[in-house]
Protein backbone atom coordinates (compact mmCIF):
# COMPACT_ATOMS: atom_id res chain seq x y z
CA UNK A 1 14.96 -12.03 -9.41
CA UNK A 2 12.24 -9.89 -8.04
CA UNK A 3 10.80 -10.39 -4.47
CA UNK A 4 7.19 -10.92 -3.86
CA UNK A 5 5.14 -9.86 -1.35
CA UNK A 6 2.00 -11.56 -0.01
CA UNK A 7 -0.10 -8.84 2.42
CA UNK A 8 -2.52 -11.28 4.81
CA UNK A 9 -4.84 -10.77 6.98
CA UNK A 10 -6.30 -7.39 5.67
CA UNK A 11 -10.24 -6.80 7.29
CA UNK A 12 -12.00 -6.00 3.90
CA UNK A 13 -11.23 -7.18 -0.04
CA UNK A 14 -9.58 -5.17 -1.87
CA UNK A 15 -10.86 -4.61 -5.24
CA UNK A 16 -9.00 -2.02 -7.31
CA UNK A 17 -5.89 -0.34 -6.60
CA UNK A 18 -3.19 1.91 -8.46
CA UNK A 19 0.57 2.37 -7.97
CA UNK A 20 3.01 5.96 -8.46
CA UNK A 21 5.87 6.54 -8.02
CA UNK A 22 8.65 9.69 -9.56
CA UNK A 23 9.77 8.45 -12.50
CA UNK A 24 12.47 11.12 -11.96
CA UNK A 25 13.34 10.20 -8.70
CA UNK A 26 13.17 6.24 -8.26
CA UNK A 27 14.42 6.27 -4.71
CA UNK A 28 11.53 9.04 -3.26
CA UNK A 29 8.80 8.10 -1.45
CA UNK A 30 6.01 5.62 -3.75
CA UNK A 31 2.12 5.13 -2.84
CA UNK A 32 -0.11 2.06 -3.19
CA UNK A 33 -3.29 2.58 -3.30
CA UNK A 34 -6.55 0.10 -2.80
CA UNK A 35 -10.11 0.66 -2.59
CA UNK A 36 -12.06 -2.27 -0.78
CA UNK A 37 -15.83 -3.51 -0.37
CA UNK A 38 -16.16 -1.35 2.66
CA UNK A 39 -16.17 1.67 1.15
CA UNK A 40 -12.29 2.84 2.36
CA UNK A 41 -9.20 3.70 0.71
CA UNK A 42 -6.25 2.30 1.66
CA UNK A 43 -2.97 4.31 1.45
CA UNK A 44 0.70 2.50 1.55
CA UNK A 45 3.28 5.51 1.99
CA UNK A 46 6.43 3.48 0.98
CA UNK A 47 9.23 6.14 2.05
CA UNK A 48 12.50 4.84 0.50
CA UNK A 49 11.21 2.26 -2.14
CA UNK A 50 14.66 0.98 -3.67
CA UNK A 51 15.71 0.26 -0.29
CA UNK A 52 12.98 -2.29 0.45
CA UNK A 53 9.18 -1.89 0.77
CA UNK A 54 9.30 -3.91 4.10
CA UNK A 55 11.51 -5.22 6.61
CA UNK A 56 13.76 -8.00 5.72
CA UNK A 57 12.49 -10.91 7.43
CA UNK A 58 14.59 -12.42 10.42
CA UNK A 59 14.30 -15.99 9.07
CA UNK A 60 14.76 -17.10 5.05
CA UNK A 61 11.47 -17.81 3.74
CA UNK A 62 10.87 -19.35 0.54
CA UNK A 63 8.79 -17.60 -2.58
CA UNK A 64 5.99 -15.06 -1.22
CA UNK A 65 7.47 -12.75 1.68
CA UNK A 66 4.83 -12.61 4.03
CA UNK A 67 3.56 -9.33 6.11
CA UNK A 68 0.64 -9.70 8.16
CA UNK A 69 -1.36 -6.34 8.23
CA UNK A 70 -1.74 -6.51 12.00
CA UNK A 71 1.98 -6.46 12.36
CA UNK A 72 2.38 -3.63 10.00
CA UNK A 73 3.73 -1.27 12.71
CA UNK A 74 6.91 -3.31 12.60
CA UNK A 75 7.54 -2.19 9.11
CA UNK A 76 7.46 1.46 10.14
CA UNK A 77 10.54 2.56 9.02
CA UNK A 78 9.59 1.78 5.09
CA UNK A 79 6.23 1.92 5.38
CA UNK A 80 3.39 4.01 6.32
CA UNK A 81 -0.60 2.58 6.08
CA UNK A 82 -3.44 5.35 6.08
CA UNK A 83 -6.66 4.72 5.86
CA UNK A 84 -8.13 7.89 3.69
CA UNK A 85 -10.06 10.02 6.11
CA UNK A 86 -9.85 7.74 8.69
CA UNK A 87 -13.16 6.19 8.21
CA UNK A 88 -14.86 4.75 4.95
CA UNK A 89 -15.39 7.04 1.66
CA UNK A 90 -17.93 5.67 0.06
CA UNK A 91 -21.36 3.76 1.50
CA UNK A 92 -20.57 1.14 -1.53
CA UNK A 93 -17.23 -0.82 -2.42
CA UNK A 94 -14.74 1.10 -4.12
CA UNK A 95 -14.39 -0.18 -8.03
CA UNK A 96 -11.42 2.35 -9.26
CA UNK A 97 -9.14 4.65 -8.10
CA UNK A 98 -6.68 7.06 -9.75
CA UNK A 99 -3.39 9.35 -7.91
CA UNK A 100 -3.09 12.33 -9.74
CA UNK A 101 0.11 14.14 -9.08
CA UNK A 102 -0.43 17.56 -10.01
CA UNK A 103 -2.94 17.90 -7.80
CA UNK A 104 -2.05 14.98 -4.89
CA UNK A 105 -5.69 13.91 -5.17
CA UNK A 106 -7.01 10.69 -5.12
CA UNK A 107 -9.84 10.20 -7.28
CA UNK A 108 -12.28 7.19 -6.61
């Protein structure tokens, strides 16, 4: 059983995007990472990852767990959404992006 999660409602498309977390440490914080056709990164700060990646939904839903972006704020407590520099990157979409730990860099 693995739970699904369907993000909705986002402003650009997402078009490549990379995942990290400790390999040593499971249970410490875990990024996602997406570059869209706007030019921005997207950073998902997911601060206790094998406790949940977003608030349990108040009603059963069936298959695809649903978060609306707009309504990410609720989800505070597990997750934090950064958009890298505040303002878009690149003046073209974003093809590929890379975390690189030593350094806490993103590369794109």
């Amino acid at each position: 059983y693995s739970v699904q999660f369907l993000l909705f409602e986002l402003e650009y498309v997402p078009l490549c995007m990379t995942y990290w977390y400790n390999k040593s440490d499971p249970g410490a914080r875990s990024f996602l990472i997406f570059g869209d056709d706007s030019g921005c990164l997207h950073i998902f700060n997911f601060l206790q990852p094998n406790k949940g990646l977003f608030e349990s939904p108040t009603k059963k839903q069936e298959g695809h767990l649903k978060i609306n972006m707009k309504e990410l704020s609720e989800h505070s407590q597990k997750v934090h959404h950064t958009l890298c520099m505040g303002r878009p990157v690149h003046t073209d979409w974003v093809r590929n992006v890379v975390y690189i730990t030593e350094t806490d860099y993103i590369k794109s």
